[in-house]
PDB file of N, CA and C in Angstrom:
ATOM      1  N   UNK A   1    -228.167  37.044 -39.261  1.00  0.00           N
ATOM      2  CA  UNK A   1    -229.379  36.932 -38.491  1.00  0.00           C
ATOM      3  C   UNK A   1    -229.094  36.812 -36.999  1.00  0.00           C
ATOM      4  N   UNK A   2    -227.797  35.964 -36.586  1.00  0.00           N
ATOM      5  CA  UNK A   2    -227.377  35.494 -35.386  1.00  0.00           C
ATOM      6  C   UNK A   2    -227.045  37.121 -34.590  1.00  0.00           C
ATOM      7  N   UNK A   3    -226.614  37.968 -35.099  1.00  0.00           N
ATOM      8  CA  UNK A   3    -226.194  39.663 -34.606  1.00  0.00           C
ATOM      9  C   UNK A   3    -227.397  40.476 -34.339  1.00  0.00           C
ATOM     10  N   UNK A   4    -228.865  40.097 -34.898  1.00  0.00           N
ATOM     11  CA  UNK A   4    -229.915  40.480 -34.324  1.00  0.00           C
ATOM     12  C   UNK A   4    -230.848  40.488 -33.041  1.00  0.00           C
ATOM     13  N   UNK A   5    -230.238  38.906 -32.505  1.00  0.00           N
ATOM     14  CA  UNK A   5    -230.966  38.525 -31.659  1.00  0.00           C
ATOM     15  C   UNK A   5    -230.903  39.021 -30.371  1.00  0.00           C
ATOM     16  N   UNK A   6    -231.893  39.540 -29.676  1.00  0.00           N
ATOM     17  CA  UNK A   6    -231.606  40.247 -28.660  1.00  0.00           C
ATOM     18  C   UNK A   6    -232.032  39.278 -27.465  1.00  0.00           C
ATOM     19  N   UNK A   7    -231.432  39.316 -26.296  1.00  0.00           N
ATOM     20  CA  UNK A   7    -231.877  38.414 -25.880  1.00  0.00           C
ATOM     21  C   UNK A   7    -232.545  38.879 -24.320  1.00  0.00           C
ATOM     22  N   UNK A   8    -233.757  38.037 -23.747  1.00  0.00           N
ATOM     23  CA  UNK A   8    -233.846  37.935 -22.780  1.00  0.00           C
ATOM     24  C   UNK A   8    -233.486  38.760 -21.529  1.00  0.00           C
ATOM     25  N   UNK A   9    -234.332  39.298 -20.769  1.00  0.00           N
ATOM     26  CA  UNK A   9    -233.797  40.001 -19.423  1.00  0.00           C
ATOM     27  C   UNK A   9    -233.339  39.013 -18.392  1.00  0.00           C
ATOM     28  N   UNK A  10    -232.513  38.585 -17.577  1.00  0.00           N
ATOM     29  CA  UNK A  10    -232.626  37.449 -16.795  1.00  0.00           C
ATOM     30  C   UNK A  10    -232.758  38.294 -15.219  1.00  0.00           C
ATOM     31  N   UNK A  11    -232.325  38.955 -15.406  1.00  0.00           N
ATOM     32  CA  UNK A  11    -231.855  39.243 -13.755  1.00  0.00           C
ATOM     33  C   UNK A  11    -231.814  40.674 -13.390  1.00  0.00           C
ATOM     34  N   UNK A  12    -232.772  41.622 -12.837  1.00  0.00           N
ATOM     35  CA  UNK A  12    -233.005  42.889 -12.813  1.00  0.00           C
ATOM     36  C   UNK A  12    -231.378  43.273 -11.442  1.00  0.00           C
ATOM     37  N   UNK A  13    -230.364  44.079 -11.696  1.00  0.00           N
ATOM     38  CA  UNK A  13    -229.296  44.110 -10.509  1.00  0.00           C
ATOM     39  C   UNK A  13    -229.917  44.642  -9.161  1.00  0.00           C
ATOM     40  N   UNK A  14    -229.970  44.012  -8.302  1.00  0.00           N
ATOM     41  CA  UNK A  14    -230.439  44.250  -6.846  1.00  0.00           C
ATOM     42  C   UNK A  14    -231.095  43.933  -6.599  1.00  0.00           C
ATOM     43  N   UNK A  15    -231.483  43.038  -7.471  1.00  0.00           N
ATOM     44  CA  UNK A  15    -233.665  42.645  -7.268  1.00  0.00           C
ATOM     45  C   UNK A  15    -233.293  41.120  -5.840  1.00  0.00           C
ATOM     46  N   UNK A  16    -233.363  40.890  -4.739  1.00  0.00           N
ATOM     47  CA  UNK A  16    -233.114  39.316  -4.622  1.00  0.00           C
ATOM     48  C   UNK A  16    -234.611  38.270  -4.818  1.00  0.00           C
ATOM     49  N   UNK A  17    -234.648  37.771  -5.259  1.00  0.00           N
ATOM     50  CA  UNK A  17    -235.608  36.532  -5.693  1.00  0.00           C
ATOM     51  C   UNK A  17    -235.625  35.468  -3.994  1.00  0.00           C
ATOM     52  N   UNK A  18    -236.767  35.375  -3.293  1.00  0.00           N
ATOM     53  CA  UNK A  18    -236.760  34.326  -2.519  1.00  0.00           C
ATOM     54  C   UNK A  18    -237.738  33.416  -2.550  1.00  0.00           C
ATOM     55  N   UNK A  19    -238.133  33.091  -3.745  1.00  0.00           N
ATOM     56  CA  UNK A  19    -239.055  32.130  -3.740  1.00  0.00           C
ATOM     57  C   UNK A  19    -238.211  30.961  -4.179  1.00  0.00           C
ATOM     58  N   UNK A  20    -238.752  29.969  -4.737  1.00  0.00           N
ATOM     59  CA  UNK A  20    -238.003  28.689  -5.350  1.00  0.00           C
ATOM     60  C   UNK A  20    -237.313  29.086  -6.770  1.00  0.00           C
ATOM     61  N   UNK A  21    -238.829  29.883  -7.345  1.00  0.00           N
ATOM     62  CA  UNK A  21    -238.206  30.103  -8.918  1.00  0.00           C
ATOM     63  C   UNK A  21    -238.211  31.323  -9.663  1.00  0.00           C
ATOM     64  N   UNK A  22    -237.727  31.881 -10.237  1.00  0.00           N
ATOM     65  CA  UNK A  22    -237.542  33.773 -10.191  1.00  0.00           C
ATOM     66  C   UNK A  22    -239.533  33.820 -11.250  1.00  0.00           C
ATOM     67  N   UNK A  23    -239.777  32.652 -11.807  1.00  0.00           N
ATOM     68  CA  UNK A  23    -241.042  33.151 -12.701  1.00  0.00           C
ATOM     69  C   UNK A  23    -242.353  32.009 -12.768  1.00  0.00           C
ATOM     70  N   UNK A  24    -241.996  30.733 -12.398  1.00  0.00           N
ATOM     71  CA  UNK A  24    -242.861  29.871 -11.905  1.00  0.00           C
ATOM     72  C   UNK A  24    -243.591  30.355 -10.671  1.00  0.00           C
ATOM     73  N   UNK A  25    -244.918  29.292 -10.450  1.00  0.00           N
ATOM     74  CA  UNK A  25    -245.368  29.722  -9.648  1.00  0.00           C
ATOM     75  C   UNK A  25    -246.024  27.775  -8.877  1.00  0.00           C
ATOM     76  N   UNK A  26    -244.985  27.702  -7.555  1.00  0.00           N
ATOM     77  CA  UNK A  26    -245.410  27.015  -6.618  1.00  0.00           C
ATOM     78  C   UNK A  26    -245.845  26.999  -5.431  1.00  0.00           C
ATOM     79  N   UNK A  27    -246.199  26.070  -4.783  1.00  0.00           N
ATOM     80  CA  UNK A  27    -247.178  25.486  -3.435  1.00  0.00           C
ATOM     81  C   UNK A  27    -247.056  26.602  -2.714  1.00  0.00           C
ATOM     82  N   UNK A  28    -245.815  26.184  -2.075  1.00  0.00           N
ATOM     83  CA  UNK A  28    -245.296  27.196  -0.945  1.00  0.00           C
ATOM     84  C   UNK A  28    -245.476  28.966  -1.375  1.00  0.00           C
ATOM     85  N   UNK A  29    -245.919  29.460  -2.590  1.00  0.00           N
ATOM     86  CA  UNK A  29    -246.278  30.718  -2.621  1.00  0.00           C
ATOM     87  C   UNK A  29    -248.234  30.839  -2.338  1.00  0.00           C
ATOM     88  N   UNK A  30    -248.659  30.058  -2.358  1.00  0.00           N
ATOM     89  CA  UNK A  30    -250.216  30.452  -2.516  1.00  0.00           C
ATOM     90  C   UNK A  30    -250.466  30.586  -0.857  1.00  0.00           C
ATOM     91  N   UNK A  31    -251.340  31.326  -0.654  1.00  0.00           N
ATOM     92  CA  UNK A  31    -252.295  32.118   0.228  1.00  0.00           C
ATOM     93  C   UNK A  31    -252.984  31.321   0.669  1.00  0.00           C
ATOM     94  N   UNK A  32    -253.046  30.718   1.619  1.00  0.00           N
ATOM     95  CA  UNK A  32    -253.513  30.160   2.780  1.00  0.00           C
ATOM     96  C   UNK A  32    -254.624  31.064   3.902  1.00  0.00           C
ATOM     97  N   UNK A  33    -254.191  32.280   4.447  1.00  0.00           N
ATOM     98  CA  UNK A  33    -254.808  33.024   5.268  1.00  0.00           C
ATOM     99  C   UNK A  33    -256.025  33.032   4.783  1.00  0.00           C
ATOM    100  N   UNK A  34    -257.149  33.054   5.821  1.00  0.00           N
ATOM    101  CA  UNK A  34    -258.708  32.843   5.385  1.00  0.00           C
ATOM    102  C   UNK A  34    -259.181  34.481   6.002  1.00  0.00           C
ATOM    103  N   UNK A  35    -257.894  35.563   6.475  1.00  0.00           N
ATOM    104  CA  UNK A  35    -259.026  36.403   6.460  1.00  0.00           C
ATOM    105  C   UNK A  35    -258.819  37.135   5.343  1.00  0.00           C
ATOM    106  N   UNK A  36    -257.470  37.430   4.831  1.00  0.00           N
ATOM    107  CA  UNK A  36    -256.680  37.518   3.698  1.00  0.00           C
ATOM    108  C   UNK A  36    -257.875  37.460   2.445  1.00  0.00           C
ATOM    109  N   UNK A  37    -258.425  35.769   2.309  1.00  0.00           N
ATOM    110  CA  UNK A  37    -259.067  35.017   1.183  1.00  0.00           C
ATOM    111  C   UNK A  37    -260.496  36.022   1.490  1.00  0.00           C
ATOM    112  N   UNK A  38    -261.164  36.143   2.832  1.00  0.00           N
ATOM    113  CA  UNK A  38    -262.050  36.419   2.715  1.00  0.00           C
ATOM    114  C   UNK A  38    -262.877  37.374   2.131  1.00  0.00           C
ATOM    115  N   UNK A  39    -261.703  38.382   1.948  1.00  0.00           N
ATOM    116  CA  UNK A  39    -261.381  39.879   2.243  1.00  0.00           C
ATOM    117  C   UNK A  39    -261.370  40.114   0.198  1.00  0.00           C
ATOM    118  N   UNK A  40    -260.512  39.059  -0.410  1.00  0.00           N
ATOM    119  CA  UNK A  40    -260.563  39.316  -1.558  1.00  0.00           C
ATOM    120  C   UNK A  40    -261.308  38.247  -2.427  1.00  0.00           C
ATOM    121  N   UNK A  41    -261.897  38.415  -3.197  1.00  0.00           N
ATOM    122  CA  UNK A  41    -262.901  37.668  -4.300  1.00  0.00           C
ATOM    123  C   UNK A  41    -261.770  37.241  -5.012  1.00  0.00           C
ATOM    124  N   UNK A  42    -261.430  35.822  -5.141  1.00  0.00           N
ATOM    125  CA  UNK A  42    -260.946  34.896  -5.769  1.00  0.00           C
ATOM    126  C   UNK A  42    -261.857  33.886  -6.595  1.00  0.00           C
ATOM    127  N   UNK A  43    -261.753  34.011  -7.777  1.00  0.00           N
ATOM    128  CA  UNK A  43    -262.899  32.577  -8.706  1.00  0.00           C
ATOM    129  C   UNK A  43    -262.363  31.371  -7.821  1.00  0.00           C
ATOM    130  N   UNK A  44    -263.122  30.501  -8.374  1.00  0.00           N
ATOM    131  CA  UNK A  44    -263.429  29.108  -8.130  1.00  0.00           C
ATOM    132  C   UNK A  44    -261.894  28.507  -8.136  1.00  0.00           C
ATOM    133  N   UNK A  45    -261.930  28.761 -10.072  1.00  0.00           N
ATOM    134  CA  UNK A  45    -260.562  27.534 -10.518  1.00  0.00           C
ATOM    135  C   UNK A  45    -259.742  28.935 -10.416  1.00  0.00           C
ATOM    136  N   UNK A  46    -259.199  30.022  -9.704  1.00  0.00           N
ATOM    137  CA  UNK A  46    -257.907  30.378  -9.296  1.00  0.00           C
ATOM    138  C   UNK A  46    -257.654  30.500  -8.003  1.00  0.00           C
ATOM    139  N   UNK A  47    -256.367  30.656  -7.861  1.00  0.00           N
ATOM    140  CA  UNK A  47    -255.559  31.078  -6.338  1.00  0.00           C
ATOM    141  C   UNK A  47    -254.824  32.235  -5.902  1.00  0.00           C
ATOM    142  N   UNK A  48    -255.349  32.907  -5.319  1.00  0.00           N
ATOM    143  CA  UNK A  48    -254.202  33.796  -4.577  1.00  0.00           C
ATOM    144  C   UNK A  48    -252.881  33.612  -4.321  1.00  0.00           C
ATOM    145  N   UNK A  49    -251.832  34.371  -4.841  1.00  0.00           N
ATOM    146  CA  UNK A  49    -250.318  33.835  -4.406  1.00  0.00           C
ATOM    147  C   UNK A  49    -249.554  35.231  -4.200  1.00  0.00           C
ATOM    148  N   UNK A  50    -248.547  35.070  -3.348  1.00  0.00           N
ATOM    149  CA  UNK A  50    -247.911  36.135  -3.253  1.00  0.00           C
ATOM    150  C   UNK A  50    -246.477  35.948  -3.269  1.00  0.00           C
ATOM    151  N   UNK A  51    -245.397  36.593  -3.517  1.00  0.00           N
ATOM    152  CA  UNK A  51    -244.291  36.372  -3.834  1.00  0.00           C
ATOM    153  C   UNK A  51    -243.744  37.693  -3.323  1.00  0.00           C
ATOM    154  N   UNK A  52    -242.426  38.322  -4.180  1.00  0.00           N
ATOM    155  CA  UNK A  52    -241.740  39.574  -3.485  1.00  0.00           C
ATOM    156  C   UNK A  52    -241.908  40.881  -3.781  1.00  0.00           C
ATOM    157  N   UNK A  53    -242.737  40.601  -4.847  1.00  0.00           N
ATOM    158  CA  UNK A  53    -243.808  41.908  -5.743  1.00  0.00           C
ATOM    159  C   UNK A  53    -244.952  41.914  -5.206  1.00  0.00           C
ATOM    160  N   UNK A  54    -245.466  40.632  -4.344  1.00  0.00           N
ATOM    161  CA  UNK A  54    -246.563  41.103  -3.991  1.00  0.00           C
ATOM    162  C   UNK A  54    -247.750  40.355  -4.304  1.00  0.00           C
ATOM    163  N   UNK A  55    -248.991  40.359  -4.422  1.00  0.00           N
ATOM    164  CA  UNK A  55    -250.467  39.172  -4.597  1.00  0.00           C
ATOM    165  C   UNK A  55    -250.834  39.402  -5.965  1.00  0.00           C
ATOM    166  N   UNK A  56    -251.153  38.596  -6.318  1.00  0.00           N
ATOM    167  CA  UNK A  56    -251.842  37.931  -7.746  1.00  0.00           C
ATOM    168  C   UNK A  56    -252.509  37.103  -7.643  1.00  0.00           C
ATOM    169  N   UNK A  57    -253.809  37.172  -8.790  1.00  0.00           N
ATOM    170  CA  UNK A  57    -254.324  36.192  -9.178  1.00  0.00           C
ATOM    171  C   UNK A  57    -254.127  35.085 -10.359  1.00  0.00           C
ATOM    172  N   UNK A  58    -253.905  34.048 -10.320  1.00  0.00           N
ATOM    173  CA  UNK A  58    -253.919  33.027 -11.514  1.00  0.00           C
ATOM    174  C   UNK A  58    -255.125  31.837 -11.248  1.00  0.00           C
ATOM    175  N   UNK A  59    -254.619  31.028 -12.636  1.00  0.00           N
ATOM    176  CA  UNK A  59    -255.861  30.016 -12.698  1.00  0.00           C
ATOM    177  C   UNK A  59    -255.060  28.960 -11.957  1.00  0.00           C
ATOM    178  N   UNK A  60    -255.723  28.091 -11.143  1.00  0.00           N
ATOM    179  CA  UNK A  60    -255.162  26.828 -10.650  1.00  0.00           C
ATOM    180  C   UNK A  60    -254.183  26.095 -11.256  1.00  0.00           C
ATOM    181  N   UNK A  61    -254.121  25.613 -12.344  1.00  0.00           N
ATOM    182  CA  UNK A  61    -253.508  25.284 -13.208  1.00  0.00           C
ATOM    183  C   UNK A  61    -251.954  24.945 -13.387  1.00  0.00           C
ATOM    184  N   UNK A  62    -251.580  26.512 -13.284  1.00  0.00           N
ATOM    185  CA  UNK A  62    -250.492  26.989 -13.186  1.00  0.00           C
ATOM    186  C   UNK A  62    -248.710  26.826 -12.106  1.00  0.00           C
ATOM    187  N   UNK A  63    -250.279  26.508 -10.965  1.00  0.00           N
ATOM    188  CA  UNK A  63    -249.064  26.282 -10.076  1.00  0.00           C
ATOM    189  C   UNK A  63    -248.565  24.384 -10.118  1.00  0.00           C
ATOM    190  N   UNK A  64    -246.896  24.791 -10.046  1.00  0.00           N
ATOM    191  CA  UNK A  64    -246.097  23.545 -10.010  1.00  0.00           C
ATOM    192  C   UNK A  64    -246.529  22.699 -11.444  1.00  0.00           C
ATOM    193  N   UNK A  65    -246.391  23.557 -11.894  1.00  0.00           N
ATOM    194  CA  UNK A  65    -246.656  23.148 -13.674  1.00  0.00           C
ATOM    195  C   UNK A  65    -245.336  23.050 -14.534  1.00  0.00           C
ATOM    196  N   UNK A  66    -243.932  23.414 -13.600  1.00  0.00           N
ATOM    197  CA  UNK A  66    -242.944  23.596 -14.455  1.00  0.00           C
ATOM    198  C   UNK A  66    -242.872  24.915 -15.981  1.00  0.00           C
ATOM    199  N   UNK A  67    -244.019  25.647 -15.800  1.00  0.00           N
ATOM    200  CA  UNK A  67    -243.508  26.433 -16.686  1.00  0.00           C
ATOM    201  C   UNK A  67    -243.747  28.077 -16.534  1.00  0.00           C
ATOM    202  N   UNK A  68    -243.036  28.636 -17.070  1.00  0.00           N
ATOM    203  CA  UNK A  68    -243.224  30.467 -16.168  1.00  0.00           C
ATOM    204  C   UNK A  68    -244.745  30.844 -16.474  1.00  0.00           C
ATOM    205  N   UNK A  69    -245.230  31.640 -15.839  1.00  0.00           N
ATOM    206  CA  UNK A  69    -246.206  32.052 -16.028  1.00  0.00           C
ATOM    207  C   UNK A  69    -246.062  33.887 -15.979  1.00  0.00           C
ATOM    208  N   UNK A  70    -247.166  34.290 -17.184  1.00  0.00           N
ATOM    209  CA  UNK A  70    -246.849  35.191 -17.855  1.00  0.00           C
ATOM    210  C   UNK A  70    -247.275  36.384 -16.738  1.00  0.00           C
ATOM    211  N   UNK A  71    -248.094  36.322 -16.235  1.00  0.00           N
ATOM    212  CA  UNK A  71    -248.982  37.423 -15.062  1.00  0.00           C
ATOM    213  C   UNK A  71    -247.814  37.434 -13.855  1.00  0.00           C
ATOM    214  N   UNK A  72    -246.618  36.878 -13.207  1.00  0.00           N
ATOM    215  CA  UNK A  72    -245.920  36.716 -12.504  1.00  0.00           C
ATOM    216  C   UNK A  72    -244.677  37.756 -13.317  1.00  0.00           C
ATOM    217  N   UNK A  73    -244.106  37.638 -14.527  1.00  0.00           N
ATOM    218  CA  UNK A  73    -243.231  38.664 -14.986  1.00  0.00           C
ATOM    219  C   UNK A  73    -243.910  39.963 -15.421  1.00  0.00           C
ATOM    220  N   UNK A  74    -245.201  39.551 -15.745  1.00  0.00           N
ATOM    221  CA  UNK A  74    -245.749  41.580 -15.708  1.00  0.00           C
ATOM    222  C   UNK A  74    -245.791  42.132 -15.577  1.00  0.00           C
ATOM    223  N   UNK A  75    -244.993  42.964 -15.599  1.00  0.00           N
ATOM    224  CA  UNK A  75    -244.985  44.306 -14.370  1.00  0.00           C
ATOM    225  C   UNK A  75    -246.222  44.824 -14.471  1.00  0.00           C
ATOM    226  N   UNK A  76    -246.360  45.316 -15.092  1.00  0.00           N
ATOM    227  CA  UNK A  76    -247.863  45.944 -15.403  1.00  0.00           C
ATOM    228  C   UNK A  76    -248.899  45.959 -14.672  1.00  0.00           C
ATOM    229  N   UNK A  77    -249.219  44.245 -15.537  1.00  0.00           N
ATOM    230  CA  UNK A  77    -250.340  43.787 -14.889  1.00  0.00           C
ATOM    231  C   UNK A  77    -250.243  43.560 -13.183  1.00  0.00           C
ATOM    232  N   UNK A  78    -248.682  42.709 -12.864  1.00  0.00           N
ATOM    233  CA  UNK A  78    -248.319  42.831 -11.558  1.00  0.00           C
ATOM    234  C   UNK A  78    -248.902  44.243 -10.557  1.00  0.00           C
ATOM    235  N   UNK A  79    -248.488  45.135 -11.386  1.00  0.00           N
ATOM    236  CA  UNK A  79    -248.437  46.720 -10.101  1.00  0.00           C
ATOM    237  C   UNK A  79    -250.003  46.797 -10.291  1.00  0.00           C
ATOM    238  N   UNK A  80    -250.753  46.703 -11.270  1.00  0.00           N
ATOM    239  CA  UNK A  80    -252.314  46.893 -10.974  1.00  0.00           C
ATOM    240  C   UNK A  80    -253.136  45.939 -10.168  1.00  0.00           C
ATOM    241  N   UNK A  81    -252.454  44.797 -10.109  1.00  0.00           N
ATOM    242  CA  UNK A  81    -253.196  44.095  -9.439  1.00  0.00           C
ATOM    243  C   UNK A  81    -252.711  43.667  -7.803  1.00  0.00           C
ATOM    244  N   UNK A  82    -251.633  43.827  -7.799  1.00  0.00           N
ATOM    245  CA  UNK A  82    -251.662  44.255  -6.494  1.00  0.00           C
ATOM    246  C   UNK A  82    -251.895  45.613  -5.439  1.00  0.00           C
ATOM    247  N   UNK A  83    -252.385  46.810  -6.249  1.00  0.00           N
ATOM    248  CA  UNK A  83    -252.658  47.823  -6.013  1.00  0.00           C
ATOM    249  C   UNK A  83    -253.896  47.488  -5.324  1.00  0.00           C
ATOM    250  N   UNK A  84    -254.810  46.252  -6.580  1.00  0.00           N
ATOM    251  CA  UNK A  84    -256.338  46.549  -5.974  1.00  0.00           C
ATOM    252  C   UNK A  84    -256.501  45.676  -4.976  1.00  0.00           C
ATOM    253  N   UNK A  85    -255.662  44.618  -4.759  1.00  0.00           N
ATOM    254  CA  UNK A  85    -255.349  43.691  -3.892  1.00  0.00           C
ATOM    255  C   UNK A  85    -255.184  43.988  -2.529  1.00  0.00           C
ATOM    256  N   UNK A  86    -254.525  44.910  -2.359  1.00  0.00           N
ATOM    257  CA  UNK A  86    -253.916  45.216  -1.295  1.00  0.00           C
ATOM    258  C   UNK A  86    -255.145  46.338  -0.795  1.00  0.00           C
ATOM    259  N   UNK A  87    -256.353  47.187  -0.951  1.00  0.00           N
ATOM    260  CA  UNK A  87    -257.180  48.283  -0.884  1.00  0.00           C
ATOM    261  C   UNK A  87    -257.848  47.351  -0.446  1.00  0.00           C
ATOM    262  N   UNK A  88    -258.365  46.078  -1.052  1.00  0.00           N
ATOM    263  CA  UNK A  88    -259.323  45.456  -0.524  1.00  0.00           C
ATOM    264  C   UNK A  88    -258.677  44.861   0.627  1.00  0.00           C
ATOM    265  N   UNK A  89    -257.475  43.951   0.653  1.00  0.00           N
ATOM    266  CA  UNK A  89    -256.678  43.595   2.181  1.00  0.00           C
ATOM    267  C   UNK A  89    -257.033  44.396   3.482  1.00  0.00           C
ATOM    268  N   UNK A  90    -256.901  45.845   3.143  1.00  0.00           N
ATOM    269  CA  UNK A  90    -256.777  47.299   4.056  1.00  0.00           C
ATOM    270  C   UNK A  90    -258.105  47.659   4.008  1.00  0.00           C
ATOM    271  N   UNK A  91    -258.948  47.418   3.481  1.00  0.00           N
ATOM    272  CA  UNK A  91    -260.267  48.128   3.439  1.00  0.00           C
ATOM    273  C   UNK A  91    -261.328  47.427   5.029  1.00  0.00           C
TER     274      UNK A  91
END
């Protein structure tokens, strides 16, 4: 069973990480700028944060919670939502 286990991506080669934590999400990343905020519709209970991929939305919650959060390793969801993020920034 132990020869099955595949494990984990940790570290994409060339990528550098400059936040605190390569998948948590703390203080020092959330969005402060009010023309930034103004510009994009954020709910109530979430925050704007940006990191080296770029802006997302999460629920309050999350940040400095000690545990990864799933919308931060997404690529996916990551590249769509900073796509629309950034149109409204520029718009």
């Amino acid at each position: 069973m132990a020869k099955n286990f595949i494990k984990p991506r940790k570290h994409e080669a060339g990528r550098t990480i400059s936040t605190k934590t390569a998948y948590g999400i703390t203080k020092d990343m959330l969005v402060t700028d009010e023309k930034i905020l103004s510009k994009v519709n954020v709910p109530a209970h979430c925050v704007l944060v940006n990191d080296d991929m770029g802006y997302f939305i999460v629920n309050q919650e999350r940040v400095d919670d000690g545990l990864a959060c799933p919308w931060r390793y997404d690529t996916m969801f990551r590249e769509r939502s900073n796509e629309e993020i950034m149109e409204k920034i520029n718009a």
